[in-house]
C-alpha atoms as a PDB file:
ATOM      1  CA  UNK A   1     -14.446   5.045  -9.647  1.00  0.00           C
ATOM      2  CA  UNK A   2     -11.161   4.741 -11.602  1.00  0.00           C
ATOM      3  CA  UNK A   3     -11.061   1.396 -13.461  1.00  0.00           C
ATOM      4  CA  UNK A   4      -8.198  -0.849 -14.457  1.00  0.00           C
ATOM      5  CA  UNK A   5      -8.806  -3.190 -17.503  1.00  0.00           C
ATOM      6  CA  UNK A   6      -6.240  -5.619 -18.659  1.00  0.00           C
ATOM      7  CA  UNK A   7      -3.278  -3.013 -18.628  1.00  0.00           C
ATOM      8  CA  UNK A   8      -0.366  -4.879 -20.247  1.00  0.00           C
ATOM      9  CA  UNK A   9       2.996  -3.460 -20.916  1.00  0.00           C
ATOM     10  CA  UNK A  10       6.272  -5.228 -22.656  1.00  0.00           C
ATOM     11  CA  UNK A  11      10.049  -4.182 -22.418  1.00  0.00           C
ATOM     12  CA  UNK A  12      11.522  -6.253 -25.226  1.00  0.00           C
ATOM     13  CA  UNK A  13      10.790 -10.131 -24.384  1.00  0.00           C
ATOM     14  CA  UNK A  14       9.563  -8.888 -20.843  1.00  0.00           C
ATOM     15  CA  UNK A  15       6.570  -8.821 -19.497  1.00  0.00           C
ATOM     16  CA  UNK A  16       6.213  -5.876 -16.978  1.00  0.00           C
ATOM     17  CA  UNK A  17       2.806  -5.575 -16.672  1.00  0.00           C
ATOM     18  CA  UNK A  18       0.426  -8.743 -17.663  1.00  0.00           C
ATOM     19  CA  UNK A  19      -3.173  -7.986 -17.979  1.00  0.00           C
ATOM     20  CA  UNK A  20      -3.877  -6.218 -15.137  1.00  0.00           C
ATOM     21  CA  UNK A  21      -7.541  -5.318 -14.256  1.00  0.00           C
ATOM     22  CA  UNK A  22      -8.927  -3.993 -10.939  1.00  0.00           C
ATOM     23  CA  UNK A  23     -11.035  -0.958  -9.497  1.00  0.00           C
ATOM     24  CA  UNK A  24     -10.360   2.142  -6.817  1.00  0.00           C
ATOM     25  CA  UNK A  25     -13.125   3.368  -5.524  1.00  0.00           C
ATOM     26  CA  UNK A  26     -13.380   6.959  -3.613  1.00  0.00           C
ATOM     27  CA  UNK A  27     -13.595   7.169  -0.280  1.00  0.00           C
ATOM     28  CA  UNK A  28     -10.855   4.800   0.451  1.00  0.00           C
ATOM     29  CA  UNK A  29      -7.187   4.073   0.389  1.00  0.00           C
ATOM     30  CA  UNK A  30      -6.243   1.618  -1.700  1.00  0.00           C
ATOM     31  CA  UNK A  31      -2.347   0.101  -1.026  1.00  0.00           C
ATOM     32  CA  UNK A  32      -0.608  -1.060  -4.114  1.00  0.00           C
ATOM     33  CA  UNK A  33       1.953  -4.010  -3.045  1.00  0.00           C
ATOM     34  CA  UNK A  34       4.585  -6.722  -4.297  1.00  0.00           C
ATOM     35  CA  UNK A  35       7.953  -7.140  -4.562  1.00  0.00           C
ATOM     36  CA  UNK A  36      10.057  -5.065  -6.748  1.00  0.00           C
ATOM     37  CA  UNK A  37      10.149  -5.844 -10.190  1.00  0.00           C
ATOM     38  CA  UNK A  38       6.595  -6.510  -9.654  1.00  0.00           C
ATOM     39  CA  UNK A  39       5.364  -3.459 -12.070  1.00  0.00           C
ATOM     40  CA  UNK A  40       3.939  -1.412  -9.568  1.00  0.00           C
ATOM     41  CA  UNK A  41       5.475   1.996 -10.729  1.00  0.00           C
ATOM     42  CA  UNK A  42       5.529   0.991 -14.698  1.00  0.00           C
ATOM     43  CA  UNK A  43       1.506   0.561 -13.790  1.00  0.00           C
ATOM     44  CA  UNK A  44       1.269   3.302 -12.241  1.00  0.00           C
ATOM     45  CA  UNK A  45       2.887   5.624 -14.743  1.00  0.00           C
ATOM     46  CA  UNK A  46       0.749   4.186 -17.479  1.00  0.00           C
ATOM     47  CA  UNK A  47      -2.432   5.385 -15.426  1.00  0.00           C
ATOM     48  CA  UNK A  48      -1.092   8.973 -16.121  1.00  0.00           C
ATOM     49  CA  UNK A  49      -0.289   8.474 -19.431  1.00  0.00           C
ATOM     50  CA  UNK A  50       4.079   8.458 -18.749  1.00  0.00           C
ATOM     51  CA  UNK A  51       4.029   5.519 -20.572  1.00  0.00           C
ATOM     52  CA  UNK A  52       1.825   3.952 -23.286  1.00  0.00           C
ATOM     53  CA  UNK A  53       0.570   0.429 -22.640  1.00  0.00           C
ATOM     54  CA  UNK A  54       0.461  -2.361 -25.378  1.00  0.00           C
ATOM     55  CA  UNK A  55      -2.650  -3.239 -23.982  1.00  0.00           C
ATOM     56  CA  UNK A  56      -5.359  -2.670 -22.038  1.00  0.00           C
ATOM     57  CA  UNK A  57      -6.907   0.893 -20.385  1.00  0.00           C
ATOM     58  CA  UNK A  58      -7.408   3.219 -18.040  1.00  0.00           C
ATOM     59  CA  UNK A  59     -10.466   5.606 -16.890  1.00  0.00           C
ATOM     60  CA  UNK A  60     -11.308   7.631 -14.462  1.00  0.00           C
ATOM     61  CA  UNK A  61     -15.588   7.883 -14.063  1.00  0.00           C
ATOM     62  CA  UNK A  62     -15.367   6.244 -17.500  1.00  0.00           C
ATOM     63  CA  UNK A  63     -12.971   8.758 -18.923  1.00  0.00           C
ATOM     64  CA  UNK A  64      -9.056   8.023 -20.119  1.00  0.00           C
ATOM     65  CA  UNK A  65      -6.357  10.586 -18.614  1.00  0.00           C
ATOM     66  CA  UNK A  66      -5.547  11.490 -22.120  1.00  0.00           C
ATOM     67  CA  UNK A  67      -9.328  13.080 -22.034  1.00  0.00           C
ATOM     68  CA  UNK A  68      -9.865  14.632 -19.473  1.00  0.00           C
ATOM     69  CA  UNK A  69      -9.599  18.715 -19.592  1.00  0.00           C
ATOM     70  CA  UNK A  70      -8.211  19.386 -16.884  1.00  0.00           C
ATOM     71  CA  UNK A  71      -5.820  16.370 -15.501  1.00  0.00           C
ATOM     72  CA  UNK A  72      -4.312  18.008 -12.505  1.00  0.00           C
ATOM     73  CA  UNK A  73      -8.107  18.785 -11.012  1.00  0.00           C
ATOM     74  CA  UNK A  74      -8.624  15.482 -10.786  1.00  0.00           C
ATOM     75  CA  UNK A  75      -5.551  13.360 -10.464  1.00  0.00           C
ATOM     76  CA  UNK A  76      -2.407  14.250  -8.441  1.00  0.00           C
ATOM     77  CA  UNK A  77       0.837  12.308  -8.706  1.00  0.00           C
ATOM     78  CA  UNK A  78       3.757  11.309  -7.139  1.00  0.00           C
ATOM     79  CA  UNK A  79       6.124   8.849  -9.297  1.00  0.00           C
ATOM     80  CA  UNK A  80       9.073  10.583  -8.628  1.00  0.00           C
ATOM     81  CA  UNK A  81       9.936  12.777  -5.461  1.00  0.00           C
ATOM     82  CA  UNK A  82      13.442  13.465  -6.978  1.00  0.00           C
ATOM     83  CA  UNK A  83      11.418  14.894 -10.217  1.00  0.00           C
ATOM     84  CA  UNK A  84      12.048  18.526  -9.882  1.00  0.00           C
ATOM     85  CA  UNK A  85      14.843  21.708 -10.469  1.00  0.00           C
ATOM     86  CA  UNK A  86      17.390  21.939  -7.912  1.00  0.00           C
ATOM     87  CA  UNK A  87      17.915  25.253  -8.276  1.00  0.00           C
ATOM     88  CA  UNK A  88      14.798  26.002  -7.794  1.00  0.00           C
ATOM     89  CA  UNK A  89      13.085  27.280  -4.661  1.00  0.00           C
ATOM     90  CA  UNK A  90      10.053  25.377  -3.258  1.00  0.00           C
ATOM     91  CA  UNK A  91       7.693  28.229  -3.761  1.00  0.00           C
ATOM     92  CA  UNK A  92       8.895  28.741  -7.481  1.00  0.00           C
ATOM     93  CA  UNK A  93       8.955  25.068  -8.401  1.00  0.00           C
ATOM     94  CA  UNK A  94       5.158  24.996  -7.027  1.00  0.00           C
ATOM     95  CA  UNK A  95       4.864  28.184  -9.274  1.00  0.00           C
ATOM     96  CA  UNK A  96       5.466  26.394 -12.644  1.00  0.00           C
ATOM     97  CA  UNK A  97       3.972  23.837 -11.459  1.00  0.00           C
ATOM     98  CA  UNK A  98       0.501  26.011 -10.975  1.00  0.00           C
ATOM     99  CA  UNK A  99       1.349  27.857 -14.470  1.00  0.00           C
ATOM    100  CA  UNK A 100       1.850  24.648 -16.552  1.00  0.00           C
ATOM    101  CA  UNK A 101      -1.736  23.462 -15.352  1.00  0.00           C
ATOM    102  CA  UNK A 102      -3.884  26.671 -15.267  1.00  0.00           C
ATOM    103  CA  UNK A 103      -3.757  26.487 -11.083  1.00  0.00           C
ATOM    104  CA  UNK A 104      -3.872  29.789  -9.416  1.00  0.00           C
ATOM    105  CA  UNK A 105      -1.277  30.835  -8.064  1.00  0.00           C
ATOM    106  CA  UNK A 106      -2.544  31.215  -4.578  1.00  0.00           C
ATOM    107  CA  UNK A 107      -2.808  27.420  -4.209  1.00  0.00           C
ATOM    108  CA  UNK A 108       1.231  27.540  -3.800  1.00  0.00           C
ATOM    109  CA  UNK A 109       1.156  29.329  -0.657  1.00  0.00           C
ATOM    110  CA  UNK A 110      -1.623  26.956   0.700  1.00  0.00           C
ATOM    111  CA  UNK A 111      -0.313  23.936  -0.442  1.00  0.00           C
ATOM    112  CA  UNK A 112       2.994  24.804   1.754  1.00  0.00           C
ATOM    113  CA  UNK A 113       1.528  25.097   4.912  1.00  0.00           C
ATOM    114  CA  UNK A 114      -0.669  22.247   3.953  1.00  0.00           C
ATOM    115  CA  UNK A 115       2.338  19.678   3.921  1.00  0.00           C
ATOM    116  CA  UNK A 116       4.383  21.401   6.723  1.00  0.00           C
ATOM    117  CA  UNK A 117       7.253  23.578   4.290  1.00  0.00           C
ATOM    118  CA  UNK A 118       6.228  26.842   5.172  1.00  0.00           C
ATOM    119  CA  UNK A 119       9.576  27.918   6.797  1.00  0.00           C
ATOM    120  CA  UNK A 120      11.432  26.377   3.645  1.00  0.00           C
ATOM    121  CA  UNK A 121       9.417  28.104   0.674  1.00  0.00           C
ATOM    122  CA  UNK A 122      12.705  29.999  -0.550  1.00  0.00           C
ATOM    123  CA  UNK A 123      15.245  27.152   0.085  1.00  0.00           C
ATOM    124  CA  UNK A 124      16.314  25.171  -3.212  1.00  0.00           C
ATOM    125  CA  UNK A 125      15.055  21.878  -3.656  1.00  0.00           C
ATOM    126  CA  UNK A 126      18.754  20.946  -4.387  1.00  0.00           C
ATOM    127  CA  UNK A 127      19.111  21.076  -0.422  1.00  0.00           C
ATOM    128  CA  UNK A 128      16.536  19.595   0.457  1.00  0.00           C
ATOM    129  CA  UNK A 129      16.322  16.079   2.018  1.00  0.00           C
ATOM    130  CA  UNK A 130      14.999  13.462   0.795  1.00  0.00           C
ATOM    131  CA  UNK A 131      11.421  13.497   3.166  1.00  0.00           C
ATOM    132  CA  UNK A 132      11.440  17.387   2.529  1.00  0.00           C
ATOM    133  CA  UNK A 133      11.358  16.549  -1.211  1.00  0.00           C
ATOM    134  CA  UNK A 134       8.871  14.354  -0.672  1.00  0.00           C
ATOM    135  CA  UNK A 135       6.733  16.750   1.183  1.00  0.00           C
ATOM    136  CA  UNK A 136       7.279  19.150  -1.923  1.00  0.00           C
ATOM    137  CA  UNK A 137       6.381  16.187  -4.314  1.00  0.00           C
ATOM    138  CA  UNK A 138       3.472  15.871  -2.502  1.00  0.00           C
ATOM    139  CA  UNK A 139       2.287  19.565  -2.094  1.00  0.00           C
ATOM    140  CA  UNK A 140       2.734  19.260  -6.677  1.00  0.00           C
ATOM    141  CA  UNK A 141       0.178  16.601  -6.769  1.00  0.00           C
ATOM    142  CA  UNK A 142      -2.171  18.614  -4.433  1.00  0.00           C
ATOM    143  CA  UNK A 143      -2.016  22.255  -6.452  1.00  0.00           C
ATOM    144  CA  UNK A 144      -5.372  21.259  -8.154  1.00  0.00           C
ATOM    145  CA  UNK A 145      -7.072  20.053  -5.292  1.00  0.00           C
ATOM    146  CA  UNK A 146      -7.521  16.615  -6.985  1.00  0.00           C
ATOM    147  CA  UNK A 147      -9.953  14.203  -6.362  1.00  0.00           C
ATOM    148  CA  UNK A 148      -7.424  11.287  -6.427  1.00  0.00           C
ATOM    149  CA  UNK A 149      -4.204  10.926  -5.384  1.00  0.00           C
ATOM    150  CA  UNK A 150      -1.695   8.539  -6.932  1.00  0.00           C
ATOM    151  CA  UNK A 151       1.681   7.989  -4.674  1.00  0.00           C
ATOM    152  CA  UNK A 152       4.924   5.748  -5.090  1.00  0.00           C
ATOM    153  CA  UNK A 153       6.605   4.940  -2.353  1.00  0.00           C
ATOM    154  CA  UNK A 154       6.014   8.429  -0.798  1.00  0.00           C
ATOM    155  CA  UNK A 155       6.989   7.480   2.708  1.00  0.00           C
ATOM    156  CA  UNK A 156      10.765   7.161   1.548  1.00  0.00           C
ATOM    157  CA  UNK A 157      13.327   9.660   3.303  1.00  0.00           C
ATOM    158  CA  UNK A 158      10.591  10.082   5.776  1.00  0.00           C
ATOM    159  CA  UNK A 159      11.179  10.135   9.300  1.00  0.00           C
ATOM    160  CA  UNK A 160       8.598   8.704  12.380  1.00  0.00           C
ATOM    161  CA  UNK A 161       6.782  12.143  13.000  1.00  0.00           C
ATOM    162  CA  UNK A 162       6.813  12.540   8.887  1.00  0.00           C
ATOM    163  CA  UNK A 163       5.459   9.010   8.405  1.00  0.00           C
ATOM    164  CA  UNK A 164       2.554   9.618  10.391  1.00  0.00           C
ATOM    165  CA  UNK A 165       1.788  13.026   9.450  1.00  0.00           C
ATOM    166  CA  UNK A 166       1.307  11.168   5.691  1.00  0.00           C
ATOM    167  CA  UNK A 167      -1.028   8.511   7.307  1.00  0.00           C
ATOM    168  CA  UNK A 168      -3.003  10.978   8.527  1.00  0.00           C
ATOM    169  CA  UNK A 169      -3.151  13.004   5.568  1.00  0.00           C
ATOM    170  CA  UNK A 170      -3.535  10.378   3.062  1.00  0.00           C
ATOM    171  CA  UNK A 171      -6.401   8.728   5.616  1.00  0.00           C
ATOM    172  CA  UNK A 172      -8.100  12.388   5.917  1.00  0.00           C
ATOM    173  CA  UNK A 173      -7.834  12.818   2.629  1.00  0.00           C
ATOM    174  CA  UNK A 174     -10.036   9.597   1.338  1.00  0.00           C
ATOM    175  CA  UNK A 175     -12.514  10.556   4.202  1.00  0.00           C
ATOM    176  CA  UNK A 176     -13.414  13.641   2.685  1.00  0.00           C
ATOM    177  CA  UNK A 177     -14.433  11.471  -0.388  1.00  0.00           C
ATOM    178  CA  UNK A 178     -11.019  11.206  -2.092  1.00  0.00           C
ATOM    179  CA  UNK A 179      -9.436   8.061  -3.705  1.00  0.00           C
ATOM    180  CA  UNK A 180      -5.607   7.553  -2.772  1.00  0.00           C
ATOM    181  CA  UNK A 181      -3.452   4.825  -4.640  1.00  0.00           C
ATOM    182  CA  UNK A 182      -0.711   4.140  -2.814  1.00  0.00           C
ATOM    183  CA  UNK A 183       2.583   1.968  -3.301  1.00  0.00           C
ATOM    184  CA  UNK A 184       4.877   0.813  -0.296  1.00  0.00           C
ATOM    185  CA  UNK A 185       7.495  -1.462   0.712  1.00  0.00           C
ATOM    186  CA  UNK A 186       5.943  -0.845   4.872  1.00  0.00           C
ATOM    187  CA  UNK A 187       3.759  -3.210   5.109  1.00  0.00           C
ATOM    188  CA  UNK A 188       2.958  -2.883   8.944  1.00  0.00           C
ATOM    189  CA  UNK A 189       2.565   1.022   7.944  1.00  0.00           C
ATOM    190  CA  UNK A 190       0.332   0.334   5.281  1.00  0.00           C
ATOM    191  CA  UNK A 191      -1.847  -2.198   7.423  1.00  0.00           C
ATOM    192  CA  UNK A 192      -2.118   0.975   9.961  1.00  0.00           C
ATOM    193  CA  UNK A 193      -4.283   3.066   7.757  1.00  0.00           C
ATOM    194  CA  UNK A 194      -5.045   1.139   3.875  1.00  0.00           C
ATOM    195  CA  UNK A 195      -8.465  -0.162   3.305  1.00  0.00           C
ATOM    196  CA  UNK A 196      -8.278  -2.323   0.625  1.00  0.00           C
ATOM    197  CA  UNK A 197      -4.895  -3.983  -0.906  1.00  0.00           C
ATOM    198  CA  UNK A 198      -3.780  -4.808  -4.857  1.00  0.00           C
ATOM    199  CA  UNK A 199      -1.207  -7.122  -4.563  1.00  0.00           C
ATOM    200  CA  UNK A 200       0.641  -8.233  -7.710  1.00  0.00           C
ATOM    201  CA  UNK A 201       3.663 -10.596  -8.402  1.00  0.00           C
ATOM    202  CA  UNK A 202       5.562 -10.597 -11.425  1.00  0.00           C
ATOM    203  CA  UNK A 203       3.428  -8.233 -13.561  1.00  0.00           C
ATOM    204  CA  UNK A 204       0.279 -10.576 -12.393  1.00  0.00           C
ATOM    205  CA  UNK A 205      -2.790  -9.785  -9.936  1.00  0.00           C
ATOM    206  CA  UNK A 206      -2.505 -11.807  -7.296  1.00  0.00           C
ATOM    207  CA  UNK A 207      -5.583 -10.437  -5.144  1.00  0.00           C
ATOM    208  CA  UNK A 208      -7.307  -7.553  -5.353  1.00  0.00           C
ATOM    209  CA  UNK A 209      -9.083  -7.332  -1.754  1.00  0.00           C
ATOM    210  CA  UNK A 210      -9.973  -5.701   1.819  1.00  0.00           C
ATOM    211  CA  UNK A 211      -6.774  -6.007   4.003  1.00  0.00           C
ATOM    212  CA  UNK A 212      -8.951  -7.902   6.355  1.00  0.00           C
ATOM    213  CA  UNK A 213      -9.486 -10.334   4.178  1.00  0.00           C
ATOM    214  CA  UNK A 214      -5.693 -10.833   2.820  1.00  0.00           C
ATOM    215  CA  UNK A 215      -4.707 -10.547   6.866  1.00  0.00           C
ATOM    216  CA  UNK A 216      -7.265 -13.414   7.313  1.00  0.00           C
ATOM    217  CA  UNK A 217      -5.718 -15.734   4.295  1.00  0.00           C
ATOM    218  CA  UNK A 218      -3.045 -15.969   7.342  1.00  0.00           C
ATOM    219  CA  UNK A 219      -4.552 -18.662  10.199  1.00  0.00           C
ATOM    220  CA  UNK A 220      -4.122 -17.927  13.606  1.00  0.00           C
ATOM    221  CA  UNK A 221      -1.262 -19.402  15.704  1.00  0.00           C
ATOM    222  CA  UNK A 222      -2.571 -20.858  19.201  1.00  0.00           C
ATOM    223  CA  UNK A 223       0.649 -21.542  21.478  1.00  0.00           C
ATOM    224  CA  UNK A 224      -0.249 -24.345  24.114  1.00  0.00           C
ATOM    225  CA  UNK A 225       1.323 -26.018  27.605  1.00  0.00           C
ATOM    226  CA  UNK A 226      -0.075 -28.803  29.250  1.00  0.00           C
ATOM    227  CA  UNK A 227       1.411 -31.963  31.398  1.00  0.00           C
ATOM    228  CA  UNK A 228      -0.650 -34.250  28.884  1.00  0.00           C
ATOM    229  CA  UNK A 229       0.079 -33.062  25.641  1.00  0.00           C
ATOM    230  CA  UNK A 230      -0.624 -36.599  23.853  1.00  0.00           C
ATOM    231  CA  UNK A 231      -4.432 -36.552  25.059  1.00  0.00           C
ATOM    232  CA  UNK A 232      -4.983 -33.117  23.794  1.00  0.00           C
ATOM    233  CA  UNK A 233      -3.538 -33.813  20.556  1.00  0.00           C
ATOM    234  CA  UNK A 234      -5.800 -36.393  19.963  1.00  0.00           C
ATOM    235  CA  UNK A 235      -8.915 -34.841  20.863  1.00  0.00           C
ATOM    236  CA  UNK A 236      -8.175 -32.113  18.122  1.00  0.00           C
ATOM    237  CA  UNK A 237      -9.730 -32.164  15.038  1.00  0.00           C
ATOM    238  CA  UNK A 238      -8.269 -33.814  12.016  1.00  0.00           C
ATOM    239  CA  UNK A 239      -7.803 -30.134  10.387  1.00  0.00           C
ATOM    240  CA  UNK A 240      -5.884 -28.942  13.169  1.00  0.00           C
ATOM    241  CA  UNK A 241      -1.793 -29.101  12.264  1.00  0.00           C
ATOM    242  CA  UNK A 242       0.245 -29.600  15.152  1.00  0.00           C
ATOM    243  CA  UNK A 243       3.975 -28.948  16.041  1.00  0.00           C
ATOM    244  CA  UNK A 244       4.914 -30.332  19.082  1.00  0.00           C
ATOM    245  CA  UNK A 245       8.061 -30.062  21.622  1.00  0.00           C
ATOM    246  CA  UNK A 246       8.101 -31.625  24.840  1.00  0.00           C
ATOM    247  CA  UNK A 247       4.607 -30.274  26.672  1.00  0.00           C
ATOM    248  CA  UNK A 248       4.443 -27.218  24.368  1.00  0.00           C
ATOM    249  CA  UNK A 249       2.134 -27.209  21.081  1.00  0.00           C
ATOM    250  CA  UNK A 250       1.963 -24.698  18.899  1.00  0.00           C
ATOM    251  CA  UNK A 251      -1.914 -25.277  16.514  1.00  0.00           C
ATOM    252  CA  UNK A 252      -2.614 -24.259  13.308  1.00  0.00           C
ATOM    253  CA  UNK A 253      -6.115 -23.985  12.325  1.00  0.00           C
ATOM    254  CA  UNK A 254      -7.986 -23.766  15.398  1.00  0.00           C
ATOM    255  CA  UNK A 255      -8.848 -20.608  17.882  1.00  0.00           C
ATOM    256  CA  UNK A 256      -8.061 -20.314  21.583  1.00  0.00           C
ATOM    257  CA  UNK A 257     -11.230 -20.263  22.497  1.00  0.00           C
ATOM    258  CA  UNK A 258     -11.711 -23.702  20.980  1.00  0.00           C
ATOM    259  CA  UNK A 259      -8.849 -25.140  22.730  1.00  0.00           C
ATOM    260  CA  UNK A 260      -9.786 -23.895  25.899  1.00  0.00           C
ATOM    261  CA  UNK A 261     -13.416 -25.466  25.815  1.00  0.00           C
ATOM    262  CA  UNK A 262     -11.446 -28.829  24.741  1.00  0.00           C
ATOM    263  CA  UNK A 263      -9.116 -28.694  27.395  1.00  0.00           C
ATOM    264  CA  UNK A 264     -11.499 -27.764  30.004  1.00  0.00           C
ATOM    265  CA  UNK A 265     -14.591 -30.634  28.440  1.00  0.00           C
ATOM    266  CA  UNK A 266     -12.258 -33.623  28.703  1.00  0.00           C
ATOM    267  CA  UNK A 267     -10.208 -32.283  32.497  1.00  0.00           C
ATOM    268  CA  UNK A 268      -6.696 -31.489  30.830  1.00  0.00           C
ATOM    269  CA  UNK A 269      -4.570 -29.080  32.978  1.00  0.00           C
ATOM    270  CA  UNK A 270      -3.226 -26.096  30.678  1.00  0.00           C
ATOM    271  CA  UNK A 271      -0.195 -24.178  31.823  1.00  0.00           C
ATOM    272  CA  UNK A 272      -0.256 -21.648  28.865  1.00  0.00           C
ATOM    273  CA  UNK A 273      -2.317 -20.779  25.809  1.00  0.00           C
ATOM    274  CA  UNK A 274      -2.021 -17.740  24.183  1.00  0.00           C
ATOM    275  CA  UNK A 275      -3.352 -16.994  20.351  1.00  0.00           C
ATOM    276  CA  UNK A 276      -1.267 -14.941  17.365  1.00  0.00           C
ATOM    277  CA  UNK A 277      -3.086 -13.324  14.948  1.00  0.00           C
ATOM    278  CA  UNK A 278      -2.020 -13.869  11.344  1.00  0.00           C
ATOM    279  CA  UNK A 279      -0.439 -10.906   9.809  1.00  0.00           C
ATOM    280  CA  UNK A 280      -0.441  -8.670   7.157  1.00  0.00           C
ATOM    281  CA  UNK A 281       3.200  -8.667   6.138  1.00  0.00           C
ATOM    282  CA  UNK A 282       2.962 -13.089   6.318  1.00  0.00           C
ATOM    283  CA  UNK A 283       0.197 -13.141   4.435  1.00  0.00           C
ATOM    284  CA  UNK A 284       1.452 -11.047   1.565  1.00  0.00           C
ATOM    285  CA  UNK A 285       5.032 -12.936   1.785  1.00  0.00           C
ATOM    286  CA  UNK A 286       2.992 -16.299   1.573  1.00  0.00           C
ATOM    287  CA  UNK A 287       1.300 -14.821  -1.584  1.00  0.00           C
ATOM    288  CA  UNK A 288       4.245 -13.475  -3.303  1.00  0.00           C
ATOM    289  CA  UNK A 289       7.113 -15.755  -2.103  1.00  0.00           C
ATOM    290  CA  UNK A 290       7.145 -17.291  -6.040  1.00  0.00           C
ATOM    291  CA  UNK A 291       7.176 -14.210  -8.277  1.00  0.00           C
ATOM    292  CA  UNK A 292       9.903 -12.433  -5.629  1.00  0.00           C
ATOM    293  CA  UNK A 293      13.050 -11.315  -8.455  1.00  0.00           C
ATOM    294  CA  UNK A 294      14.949 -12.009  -5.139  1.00  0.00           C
ATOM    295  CA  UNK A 295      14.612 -13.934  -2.654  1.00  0.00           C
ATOM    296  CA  UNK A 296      16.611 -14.630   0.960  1.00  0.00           C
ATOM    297  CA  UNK A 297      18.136 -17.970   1.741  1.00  0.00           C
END
């Protein structure tokens, strides 16, 4: 269990991060989401000690990262894929890597295949693009085969096939007990394979939940036609809001299946009806709209 408790940070009269508490637990993937400027990677740095907080803590099994013996056996990183020599070769920047943090050097070779570089080992990480650097980042965080993984943005530079080969990973990874902590700007990526959500705004928690349950804060959209689109109106209840134009309706807070035993209870025809699940990506919008830096006309 790694525990967040009222992490604050300021940059001069900014707030960056403002008393931020919530919980990982292992076993899952946890997304970490908001719009930038949010203080998603200044929180995330302070949970491995790359920046001091003014405030607040952070432990891991009741332990704080500046404790623990041997950091890289339990957490792995990625804050920064760009974060290493470029003329170094993948194999020898893996090397220090393993040196720096007691790792045998045997994990280098492993960690390699693991994440797909195995033909690029003596290339320089100069030439490398930006999802092969990514890759590298990653194969860093897993040298000490850690029991948590901590990622920002780590799909960037990515292509399709690499995307999903991180999914699956990541996913695989927290199934085998793991806890991953992961930021990203996909949100219909993240839906695909995050259990839980922490979704901040402006350096505040705004919701610490399942993804079901922040996909749910979005109602269902139930599209209707009918030849008598006055009668069915007013046969829905009060709660139900309504947009109407000509014999189509389109219902907020109701279900199709509702609709359909209305319409088929009081003899009113229906051409169409179809039903739109809330999603993801509208629910988080909804919940971050105000503390966006920028927003779109």
């Amino acid at each position: 269990m790694i525990t967040v408790s009222g992490l604050t940070k300021h940059y001069g009269a900014r707030t960056a991060v403002d008393d931020l508490t919530f919980t990982l637990a292992a076993g899952r993937v946890t997304g970490f989401v908001g719009p930038n400027g949010a203080g998603k990677s200044t929180t995330m740095r302070m949970m491995v000690g790359l920046t001091r907080p003014d405030g607040g803590e952070v432990r891991y099994d009741n332990v704080s990262y500046t404790d623990l013996r041997h950091p890289a056996r339990l957490v792995g990183a990625v804050l920064d894929a760009r974060c290493m020599h470029p003329g170094r070769t993948a194999r020898n920047h893996l090397r220090a890597m393993a040196a720096m943090s007691g790792i045998p050097v045997g994990r280098v070779e492993e960690v390699l295949v693991d994440v797909g570089l195995e033909s690029a080992v003596d290339q320089r990480a100069g030439g490398f693009s930006l999802g092969m650097r990514q890759r590298l980042a990653l194969a860093g965080a897993l040298l000490g085969e850690p029991q948590v993984l901590l990622l920002d943005e780590p799909s960037n530079g990515l292509d399709p096939d690499g995307i999903r080969w991180l999914r699956n990973h990541l996913s695989d990874f927290a199934d085998r007990g793991g806890t991953v902590f992961v930021s990203s700007h996909l949100i219909g990526e993240l839906s695909m394979f995050a259990d839980d959500l922490v979704v901040v705004g402006a350096g505040k928690l705004l919701a610490a939940e399942t993804v079901e349950a922040i996909t749910a804060r979005q109602a269902a959209t139930v599209v209707v036609e009918t030849p008598r689109p006055a009668d069915l109106v007013r046969l829905l209840a009060a709660q139900v809001t309504v947009e109407a134009t000509g014999d189509r309706l389109v219902l907020r807070g109701t279900t199709k299946v509702a609709v359909s035993q209305l319409a088929f209870e009081n003899g009113i025809r229906l051409v169409e009806l179809s039903e739109t699940a809330g999603s993801l990506e509208d629910s988080l919008l909804d919940m971050t709209g105000a503390s966006a830096e920028f927003a779109s006309a």
